[in-house]
PDB file of N, CA and C in Angstrom:
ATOM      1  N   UNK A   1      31.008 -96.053 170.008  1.00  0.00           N
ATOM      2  CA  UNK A   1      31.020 -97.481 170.221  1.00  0.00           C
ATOM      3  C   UNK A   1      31.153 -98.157 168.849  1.00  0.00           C
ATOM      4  N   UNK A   2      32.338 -99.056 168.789  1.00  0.00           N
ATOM      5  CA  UNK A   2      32.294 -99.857 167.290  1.00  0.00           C
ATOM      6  C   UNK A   2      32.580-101.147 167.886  1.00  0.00           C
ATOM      7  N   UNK A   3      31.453-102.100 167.166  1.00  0.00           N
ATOM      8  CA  UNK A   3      31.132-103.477 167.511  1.00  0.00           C
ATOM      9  C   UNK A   3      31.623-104.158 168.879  1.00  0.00           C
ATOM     10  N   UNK A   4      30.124-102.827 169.943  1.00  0.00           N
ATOM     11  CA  UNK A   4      30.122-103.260 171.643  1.00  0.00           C
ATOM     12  C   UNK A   4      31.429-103.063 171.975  1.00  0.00           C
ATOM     13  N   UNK A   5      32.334-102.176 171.480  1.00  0.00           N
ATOM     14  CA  UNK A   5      33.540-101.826 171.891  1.00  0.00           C
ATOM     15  C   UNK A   5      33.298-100.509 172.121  1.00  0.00           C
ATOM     16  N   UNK A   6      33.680 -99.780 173.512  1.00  0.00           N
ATOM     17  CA  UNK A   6      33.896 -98.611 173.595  1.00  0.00           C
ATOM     18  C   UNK A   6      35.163 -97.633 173.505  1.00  0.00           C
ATOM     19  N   UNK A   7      35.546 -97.036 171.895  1.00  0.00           N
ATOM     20  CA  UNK A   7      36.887 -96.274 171.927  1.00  0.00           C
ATOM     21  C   UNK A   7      36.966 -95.111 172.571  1.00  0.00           C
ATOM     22  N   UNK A   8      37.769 -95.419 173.449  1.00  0.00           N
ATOM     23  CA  UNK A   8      38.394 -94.157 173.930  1.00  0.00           C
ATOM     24  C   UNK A   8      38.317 -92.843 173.467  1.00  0.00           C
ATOM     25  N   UNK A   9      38.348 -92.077 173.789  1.00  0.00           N
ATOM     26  CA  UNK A   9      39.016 -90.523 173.172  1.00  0.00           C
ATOM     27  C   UNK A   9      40.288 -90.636 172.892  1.00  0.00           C
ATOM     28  N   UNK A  10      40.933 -90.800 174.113  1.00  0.00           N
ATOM     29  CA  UNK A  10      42.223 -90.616 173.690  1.00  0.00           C
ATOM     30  C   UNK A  10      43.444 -91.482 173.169  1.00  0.00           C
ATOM     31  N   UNK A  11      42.520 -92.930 172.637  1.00  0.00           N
ATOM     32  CA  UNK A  11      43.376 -93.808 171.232  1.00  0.00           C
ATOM     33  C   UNK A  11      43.046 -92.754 170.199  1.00  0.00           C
ATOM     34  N   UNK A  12      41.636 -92.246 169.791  1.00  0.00           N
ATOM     35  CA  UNK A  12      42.049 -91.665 168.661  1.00  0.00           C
ATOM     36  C   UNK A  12      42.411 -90.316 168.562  1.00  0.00           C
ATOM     37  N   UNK A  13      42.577 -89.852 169.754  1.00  0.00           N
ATOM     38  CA  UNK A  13      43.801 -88.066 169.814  1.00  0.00           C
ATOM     39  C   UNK A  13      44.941 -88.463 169.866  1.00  0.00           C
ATOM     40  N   UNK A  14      45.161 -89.633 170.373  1.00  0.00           N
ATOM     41  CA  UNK A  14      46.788 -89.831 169.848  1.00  0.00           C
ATOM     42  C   UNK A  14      47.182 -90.246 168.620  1.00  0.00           C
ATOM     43  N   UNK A  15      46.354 -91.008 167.975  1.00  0.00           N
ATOM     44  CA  UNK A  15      46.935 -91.045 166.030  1.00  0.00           C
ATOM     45  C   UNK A  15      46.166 -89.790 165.563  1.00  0.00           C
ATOM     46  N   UNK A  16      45.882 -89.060 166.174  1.00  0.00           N
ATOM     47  CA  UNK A  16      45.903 -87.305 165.066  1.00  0.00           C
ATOM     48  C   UNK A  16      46.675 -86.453 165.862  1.00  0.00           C
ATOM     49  N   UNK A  17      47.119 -86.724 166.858  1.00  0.00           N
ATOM     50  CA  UNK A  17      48.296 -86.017 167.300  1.00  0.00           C
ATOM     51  C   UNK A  17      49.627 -86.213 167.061  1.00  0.00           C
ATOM     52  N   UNK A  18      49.692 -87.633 166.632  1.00  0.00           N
ATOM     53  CA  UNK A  18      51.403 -87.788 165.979  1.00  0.00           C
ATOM     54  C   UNK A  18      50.960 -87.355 164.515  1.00  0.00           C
ATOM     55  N   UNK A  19      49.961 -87.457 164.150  1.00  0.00           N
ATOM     56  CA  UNK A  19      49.864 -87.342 162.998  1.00  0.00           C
ATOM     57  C   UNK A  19      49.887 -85.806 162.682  1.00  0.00           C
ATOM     58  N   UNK A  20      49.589 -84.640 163.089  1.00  0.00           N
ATOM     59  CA  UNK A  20      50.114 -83.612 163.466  1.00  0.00           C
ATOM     60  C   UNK A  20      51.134 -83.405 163.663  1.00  0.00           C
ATOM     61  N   UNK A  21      51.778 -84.048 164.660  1.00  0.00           N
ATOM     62  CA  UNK A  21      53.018 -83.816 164.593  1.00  0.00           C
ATOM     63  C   UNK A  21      54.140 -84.108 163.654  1.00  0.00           C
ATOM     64  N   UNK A  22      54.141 -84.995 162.131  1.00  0.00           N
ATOM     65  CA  UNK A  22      54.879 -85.162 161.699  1.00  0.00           C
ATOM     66  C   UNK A  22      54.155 -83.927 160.502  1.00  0.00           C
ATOM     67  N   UNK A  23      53.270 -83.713 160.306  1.00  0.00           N
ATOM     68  CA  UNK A  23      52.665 -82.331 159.310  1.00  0.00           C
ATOM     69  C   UNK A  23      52.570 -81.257 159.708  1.00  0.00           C
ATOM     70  N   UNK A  24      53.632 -80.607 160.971  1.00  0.00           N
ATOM     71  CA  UNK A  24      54.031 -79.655 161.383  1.00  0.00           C
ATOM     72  C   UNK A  24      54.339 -78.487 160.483  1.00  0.00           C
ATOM     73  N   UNK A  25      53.663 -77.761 159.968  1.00  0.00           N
ATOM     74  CA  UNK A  25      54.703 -76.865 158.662  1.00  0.00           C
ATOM     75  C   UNK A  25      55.993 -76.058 159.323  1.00  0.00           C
ATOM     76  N   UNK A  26      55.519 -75.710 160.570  1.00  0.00           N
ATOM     77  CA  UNK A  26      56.892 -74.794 161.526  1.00  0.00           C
ATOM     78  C   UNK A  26      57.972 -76.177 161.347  1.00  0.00           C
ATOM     79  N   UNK A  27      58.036 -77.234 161.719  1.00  0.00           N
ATOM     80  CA  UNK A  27      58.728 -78.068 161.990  1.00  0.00           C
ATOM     81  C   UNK A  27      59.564 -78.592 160.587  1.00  0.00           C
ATOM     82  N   UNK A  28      58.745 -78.767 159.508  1.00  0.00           N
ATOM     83  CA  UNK A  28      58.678 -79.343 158.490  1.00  0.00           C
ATOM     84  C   UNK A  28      57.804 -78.642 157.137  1.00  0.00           C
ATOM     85  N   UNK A  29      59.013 -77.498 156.425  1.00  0.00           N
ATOM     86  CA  UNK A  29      58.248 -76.689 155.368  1.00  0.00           C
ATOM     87  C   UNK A  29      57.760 -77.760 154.672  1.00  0.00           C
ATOM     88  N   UNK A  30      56.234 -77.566 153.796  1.00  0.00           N
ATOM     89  CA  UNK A  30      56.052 -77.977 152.911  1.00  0.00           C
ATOM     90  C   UNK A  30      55.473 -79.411 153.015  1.00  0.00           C
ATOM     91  N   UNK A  31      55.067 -79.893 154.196  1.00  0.00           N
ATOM     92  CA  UNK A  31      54.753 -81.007 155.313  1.00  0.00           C
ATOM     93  C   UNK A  31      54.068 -82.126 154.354  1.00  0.00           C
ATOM     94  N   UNK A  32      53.374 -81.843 153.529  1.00  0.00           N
ATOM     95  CA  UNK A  32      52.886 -83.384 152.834  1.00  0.00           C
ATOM     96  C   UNK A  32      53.341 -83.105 151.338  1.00  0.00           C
ATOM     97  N   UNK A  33      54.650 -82.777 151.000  1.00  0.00           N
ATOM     98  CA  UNK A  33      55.352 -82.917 149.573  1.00  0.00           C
ATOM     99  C   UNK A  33      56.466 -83.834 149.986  1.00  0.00           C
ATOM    100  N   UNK A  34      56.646 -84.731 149.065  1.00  0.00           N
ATOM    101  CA  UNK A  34      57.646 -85.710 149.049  1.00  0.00           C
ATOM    102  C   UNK A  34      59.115 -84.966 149.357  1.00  0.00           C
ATOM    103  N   UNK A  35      59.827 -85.030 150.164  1.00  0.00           N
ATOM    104  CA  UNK A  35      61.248 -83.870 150.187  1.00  0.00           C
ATOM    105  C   UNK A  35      62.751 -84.211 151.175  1.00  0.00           C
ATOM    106  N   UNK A  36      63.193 -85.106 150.437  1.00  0.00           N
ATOM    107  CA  UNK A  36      63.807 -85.901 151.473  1.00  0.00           C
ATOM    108  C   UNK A  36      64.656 -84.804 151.693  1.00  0.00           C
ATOM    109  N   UNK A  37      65.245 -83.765 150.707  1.00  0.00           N
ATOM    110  CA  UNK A  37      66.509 -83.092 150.960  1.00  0.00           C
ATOM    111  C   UNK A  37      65.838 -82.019 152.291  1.00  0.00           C
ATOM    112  N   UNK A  38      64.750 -82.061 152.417  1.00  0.00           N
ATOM    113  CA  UNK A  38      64.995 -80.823 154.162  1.00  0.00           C
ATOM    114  C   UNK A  38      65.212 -81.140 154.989  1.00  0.00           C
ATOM    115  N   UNK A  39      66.245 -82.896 155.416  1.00  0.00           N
ATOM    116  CA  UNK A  39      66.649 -82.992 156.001  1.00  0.00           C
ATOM    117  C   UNK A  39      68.385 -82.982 156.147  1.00  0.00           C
ATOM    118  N   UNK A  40      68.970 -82.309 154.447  1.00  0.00           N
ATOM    119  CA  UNK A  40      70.189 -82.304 154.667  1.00  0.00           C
ATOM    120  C   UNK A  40      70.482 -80.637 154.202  1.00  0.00           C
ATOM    121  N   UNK A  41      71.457 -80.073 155.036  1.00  0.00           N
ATOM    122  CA  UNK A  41      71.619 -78.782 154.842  1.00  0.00           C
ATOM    123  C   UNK A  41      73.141 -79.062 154.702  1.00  0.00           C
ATOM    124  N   UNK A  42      74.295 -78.612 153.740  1.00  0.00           N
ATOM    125  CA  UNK A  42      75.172 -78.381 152.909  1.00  0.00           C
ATOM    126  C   UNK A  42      76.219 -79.636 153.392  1.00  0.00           C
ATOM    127  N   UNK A  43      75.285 -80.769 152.510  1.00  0.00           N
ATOM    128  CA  UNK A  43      75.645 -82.059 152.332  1.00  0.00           C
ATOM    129  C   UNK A  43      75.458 -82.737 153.549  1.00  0.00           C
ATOM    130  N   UNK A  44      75.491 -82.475 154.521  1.00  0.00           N
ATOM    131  CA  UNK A  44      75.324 -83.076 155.492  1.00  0.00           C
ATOM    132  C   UNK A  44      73.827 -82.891 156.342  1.00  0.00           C
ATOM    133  N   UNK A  45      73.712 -83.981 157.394  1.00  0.00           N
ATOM    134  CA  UNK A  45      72.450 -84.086 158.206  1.00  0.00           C
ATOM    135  C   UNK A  45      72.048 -82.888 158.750  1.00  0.00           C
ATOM    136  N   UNK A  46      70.966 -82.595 158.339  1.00  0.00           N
ATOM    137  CA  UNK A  46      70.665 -81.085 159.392  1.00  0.00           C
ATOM    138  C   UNK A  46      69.902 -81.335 160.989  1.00  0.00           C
ATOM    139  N   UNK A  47      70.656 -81.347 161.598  1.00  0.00           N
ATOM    140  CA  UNK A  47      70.114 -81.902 162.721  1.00  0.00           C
ATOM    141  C   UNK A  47      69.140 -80.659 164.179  1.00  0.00           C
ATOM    142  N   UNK A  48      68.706 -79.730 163.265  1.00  0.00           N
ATOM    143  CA  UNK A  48      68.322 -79.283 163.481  1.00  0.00           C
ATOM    144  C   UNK A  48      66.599 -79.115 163.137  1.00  0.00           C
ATOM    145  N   UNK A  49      66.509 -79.908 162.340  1.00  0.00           N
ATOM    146  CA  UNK A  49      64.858 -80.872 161.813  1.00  0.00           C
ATOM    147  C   UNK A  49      64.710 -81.859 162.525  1.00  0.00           C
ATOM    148  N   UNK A  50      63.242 -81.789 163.117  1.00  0.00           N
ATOM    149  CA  UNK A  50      63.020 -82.830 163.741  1.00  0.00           C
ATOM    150  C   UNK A  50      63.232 -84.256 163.016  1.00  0.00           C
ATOM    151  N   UNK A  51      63.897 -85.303 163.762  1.00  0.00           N
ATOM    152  CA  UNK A  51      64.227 -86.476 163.243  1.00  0.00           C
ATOM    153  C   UNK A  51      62.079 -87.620 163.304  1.00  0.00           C
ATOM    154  N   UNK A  52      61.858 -87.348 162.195  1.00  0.00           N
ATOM    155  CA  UNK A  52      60.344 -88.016 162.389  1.00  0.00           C
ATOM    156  C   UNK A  52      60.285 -89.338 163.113  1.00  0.00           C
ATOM    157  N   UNK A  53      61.184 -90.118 163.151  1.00  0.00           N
ATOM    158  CA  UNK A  53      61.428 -91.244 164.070  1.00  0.00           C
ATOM    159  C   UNK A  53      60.879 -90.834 165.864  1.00  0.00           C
ATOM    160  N   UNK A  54      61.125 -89.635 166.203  1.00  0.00           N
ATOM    161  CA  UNK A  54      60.914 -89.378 167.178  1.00  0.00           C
ATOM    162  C   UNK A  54      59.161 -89.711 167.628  1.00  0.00           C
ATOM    163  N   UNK A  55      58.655 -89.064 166.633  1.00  0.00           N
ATOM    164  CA  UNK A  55      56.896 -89.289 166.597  1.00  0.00           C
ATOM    165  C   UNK A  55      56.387 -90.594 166.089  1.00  0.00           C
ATOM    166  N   UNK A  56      57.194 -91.048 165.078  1.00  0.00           N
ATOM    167  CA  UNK A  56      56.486 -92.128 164.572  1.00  0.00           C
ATOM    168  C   UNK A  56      56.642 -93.707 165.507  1.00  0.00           C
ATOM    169  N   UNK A  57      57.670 -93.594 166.376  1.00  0.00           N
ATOM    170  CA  UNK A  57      57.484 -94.505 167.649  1.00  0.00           C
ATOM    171  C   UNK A  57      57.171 -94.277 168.786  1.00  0.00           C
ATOM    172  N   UNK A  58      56.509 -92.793 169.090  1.00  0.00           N
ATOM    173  CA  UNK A  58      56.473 -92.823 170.186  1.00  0.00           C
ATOM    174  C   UNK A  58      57.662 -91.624 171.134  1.00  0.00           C
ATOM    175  N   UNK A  59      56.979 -91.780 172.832  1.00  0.00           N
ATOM    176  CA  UNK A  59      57.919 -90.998 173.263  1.00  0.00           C
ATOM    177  C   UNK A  59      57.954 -91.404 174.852  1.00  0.00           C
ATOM    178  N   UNK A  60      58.421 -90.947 175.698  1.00  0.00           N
ATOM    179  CA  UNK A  60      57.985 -91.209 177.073  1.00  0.00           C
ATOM    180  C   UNK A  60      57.802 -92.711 177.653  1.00  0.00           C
ATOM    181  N   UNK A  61      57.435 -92.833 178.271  1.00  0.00           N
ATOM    182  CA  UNK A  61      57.162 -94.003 179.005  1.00  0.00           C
ATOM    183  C   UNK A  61      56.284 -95.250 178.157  1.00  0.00           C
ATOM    184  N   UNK A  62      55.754 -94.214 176.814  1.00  0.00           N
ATOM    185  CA  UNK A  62      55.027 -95.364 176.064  1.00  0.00           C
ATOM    186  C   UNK A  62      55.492 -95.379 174.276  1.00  0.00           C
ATOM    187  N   UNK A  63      57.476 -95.333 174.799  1.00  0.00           N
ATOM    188  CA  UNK A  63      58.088 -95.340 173.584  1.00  0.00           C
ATOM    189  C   UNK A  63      57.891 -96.711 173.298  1.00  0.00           C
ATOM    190  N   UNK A  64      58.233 -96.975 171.593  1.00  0.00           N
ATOM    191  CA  UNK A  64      58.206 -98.322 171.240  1.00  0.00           C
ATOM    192  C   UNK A  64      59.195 -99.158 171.767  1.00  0.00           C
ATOM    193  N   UNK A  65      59.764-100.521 172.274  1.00  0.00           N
ATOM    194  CA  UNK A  65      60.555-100.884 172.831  1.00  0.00           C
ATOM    195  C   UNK A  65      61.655-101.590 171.596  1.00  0.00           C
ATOM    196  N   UNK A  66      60.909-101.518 170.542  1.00  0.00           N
ATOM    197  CA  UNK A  66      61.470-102.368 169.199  1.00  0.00           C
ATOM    198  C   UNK A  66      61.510-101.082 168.741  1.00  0.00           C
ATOM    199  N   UNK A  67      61.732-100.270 168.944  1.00  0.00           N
ATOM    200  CA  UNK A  67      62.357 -99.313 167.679  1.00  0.00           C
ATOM    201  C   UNK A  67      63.468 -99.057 166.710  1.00  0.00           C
ATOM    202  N   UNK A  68      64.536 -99.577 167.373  1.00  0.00           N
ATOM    203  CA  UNK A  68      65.451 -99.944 166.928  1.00  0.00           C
ATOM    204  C   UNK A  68      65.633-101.126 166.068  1.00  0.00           C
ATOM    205  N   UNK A  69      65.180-101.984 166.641  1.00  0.00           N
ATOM    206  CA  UNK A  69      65.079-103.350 166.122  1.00  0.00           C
ATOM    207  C   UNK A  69      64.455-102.625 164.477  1.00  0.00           C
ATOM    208  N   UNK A  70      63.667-101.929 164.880  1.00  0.00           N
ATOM    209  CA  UNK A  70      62.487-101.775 163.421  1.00  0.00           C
ATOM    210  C   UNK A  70      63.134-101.210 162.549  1.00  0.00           C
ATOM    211  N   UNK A  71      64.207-100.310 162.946  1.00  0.00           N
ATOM    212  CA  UNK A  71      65.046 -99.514 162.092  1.00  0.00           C
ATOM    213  C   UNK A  71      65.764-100.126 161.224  1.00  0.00           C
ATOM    214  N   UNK A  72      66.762-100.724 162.177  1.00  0.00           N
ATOM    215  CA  UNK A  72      67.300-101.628 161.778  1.00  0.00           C
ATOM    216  C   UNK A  72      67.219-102.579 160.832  1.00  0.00           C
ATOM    217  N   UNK A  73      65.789-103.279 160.642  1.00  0.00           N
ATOM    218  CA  UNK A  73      65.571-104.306 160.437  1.00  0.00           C
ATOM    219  C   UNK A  73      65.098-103.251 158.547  1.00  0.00           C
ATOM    220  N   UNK A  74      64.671-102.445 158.421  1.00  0.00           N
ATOM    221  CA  UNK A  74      64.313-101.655 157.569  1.00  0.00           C
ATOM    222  C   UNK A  74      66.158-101.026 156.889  1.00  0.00           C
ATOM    223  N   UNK A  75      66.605-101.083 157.522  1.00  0.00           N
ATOM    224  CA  UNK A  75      67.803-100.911 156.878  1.00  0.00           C
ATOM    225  C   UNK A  75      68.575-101.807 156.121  1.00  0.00           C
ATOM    226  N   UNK A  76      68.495-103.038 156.633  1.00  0.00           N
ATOM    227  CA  UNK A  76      68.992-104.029 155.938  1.00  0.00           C
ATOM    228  C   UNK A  76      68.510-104.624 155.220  1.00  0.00           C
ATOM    229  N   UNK A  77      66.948-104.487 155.174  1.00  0.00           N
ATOM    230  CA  UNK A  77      66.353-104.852 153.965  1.00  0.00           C
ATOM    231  C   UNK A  77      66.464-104.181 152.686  1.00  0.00           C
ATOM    232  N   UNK A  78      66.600-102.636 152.900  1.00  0.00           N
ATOM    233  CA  UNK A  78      66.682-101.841 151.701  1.00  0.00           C
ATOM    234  C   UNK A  78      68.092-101.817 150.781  1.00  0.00           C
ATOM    235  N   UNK A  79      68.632-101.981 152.131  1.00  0.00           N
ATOM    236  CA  UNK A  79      70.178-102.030 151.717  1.00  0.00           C
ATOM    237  C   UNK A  79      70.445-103.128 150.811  1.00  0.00           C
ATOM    238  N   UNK A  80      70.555-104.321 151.087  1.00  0.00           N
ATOM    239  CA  UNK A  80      70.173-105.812 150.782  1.00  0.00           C
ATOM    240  C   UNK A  80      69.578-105.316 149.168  1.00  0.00           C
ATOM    241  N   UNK A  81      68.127-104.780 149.163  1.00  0.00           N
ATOM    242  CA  UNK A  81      67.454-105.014 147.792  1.00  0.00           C
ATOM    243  C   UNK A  81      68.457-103.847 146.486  1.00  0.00           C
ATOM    244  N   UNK A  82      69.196-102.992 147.250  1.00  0.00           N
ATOM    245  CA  UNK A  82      69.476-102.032 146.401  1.00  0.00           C
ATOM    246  C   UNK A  82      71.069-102.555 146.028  1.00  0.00           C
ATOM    247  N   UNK A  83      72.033-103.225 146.892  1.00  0.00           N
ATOM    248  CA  UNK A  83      73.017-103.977 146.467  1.00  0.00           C
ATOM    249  C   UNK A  83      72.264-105.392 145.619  1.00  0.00           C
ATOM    250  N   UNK A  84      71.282-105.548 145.481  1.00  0.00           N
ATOM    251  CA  UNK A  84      71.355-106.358 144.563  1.00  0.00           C
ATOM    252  C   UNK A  84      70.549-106.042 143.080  1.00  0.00           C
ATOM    253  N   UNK A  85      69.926-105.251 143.203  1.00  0.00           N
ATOM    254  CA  UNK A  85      69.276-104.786 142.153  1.00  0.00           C
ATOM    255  C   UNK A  85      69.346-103.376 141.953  1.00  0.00           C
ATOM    256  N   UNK A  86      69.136-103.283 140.834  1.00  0.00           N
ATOM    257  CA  UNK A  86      68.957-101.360 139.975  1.00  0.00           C
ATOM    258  C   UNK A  86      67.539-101.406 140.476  1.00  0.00           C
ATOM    259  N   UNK A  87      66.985-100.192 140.682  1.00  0.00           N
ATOM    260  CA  UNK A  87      65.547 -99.915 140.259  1.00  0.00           C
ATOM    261  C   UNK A  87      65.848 -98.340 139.525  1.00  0.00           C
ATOM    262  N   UNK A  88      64.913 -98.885 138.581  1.00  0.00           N
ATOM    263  CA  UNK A  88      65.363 -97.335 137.785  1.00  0.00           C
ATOM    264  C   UNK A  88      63.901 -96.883 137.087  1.00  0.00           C
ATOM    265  N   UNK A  89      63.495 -95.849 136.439  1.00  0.00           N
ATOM    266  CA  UNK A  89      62.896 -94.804 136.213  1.00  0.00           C
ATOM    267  C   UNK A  89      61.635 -96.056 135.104  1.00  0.00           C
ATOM    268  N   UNK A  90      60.851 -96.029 134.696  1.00  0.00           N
ATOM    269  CA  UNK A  90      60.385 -96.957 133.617  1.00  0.00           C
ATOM    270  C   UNK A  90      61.115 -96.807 132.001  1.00  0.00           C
ATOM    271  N   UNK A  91      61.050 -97.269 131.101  1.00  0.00           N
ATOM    272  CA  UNK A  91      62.103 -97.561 129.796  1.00  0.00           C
ATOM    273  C   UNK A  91      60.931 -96.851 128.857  1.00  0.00           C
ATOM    274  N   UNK A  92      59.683 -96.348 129.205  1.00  0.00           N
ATOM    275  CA  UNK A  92      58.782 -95.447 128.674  1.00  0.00           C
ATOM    276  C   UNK A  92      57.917 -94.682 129.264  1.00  0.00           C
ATOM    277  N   UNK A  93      57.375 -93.855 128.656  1.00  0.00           N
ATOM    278  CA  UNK A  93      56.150 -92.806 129.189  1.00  0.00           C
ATOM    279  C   UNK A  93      57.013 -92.015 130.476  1.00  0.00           C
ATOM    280  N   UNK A  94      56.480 -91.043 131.092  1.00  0.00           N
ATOM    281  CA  UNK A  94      57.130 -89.975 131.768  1.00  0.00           C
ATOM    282  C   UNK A  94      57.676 -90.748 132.908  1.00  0.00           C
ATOM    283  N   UNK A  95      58.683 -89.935 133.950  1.00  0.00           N
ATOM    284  CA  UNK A  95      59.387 -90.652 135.067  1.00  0.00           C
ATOM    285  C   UNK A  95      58.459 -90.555 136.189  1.00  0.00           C
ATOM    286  N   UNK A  96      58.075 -90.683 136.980  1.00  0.00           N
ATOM    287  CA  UNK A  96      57.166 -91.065 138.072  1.00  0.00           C
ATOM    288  C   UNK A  96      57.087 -90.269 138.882  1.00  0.00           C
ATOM    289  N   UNK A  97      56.698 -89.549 139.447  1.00  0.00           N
ATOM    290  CA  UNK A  97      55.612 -88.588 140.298  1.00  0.00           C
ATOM    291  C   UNK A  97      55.356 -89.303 141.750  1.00  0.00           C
ATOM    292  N   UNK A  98      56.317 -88.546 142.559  1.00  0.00           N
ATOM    293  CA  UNK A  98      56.458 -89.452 144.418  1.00  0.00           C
ATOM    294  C   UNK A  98      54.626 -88.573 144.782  1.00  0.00           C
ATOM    295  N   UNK A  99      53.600 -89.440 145.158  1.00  0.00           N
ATOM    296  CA  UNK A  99      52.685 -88.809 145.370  1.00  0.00           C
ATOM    297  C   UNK A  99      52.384 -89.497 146.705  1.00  0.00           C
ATOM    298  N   UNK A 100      51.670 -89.321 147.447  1.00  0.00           N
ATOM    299  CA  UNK A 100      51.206 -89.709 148.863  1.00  0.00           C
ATOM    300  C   UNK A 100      49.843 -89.591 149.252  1.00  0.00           C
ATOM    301  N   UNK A 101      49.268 -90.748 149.591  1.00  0.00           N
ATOM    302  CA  UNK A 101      48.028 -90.861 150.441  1.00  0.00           C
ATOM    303  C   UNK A 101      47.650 -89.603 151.157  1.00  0.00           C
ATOM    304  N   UNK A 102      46.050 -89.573 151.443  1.00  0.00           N
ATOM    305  CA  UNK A 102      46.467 -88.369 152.436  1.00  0.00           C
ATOM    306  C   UNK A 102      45.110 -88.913 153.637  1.00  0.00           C
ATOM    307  N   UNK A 103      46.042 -89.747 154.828  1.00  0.00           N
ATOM    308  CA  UNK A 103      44.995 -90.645 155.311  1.00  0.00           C
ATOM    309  C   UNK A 103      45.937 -90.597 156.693  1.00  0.00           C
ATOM    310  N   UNK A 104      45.099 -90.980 157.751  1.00  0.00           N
ATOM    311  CA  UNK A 104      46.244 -90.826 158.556  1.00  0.00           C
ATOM    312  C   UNK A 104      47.387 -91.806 159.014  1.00  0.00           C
ATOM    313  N   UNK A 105      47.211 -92.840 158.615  1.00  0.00           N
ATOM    314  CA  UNK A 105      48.152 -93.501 157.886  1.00  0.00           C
ATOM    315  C   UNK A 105      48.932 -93.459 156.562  1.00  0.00           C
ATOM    316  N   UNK A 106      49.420 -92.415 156.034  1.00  0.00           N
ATOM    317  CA  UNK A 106      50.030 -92.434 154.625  1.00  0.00           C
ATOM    318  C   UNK A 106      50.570 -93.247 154.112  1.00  0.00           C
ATOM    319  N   UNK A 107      50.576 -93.371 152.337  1.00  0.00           N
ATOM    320  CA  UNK A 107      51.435 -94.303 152.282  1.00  0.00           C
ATOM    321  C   UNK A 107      51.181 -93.857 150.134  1.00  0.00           C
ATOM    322  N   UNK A 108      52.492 -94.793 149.770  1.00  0.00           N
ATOM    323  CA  UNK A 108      52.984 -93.456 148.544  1.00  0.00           C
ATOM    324  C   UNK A 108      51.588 -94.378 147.227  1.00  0.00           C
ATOM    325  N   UNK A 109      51.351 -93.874 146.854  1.00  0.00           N
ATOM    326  CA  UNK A 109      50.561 -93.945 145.939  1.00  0.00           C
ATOM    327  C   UNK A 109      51.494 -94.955 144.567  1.00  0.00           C
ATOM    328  N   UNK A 110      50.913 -95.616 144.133  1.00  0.00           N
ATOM    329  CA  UNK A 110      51.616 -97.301 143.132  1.00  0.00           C
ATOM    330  C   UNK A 110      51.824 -96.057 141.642  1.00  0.00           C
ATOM    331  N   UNK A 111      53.147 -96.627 141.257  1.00  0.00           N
ATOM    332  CA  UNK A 111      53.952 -95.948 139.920  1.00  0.00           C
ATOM    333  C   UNK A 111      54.596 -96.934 139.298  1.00  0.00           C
ATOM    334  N   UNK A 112      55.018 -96.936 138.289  1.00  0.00           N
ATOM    335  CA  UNK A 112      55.975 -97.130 137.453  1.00  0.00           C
ATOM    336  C   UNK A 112      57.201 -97.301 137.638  1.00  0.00           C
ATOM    337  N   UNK A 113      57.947 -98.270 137.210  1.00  0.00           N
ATOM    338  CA  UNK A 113      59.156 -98.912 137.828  1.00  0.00           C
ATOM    339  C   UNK A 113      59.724 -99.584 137.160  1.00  0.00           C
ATOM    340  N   UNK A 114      61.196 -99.766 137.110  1.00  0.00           N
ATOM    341  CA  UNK A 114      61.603-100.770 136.290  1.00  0.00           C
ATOM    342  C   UNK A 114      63.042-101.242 136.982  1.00  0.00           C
ATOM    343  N   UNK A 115      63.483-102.696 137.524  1.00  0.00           N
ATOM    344  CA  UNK A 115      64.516-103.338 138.123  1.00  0.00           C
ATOM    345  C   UNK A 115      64.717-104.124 137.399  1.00  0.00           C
ATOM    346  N   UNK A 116      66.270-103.946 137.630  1.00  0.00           N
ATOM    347  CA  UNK A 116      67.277-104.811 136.512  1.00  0.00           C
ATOM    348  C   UNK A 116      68.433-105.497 137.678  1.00  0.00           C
ATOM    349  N   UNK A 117      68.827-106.642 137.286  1.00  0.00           N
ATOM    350  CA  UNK A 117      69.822-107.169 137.989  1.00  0.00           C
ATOM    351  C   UNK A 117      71.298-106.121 137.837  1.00  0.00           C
ATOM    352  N   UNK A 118      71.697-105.585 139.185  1.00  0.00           N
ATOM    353  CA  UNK A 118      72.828-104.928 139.257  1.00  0.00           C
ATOM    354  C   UNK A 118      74.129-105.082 138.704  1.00  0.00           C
ATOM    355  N   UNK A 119      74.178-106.769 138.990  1.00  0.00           N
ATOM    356  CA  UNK A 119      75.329-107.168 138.921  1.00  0.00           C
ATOM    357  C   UNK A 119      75.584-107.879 137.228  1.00  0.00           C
ATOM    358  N   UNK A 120      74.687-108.119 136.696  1.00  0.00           N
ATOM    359  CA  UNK A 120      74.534-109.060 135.421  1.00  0.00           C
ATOM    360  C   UNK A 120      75.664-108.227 134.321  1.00  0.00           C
ATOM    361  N   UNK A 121      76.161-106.921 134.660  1.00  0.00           N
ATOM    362  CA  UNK A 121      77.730-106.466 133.476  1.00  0.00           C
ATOM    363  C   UNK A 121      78.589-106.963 134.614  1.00  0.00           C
ATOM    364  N   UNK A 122      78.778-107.563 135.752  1.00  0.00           N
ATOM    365  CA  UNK A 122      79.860-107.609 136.194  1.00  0.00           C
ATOM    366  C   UNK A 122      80.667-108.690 135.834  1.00  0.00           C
TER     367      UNK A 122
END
């Protein structure tokens, strides 16, 4: 019971069960190292790795209905910030270290950075 609220069991077996499921080591060698390339096998998509989108919205009858929307909407933002700006490595001290929370919500641990306007030699 948290504040005269009674939680369920199974709200919180389902955020340690997706959460499991995306730290699969069968699924996903090496499951909490930063590694974008095990999802591309000789240059191209390996579509034979689970796509984590699958878990992280959901599945069945209680998929997200905005998932797309969310994708989406995450695509054009990144896209957007990276056509307009460099982000590049810091201009001192070592290059930065992708490190990660380890919570069941993850999320990347604050580094060093440095953005420059893209376009300013054009």
């Amino acid at each position: 019971m948290v504040s005269g609220i009674v939680l369920e069991h199974f709200k919180i077996s389902h955020l340690l069960y997706y959460r499991s499921i995306l730290h699969d080591e069968e699924a996903y060698p090496d499951p909490f190292s930063f590694n974008p390339e095990r999802f591309i096998k000789n240059g191209k998509q390996d579509l034979s790795i689970r796509d984590p989108a699958s878990a992280a919205f959901g599945f069945g009858r209680r998929v997200c209905p905005g998932r797309h929307l969310g994708m989406e909407s995450i695509w054009v933002a990144i896209s957007g910030l990276l056509a307009v700006y460099e982000i590049l490595p810091p201009t001192h001290g070592d290059p930065p270290q992708c490190k990660m929370t380890n919570a069941i919500i993850s999320s990347v641990v604050p580094f060093l950075y440095a953005i420059s306007d893209a376009h300013r030699n054009l």
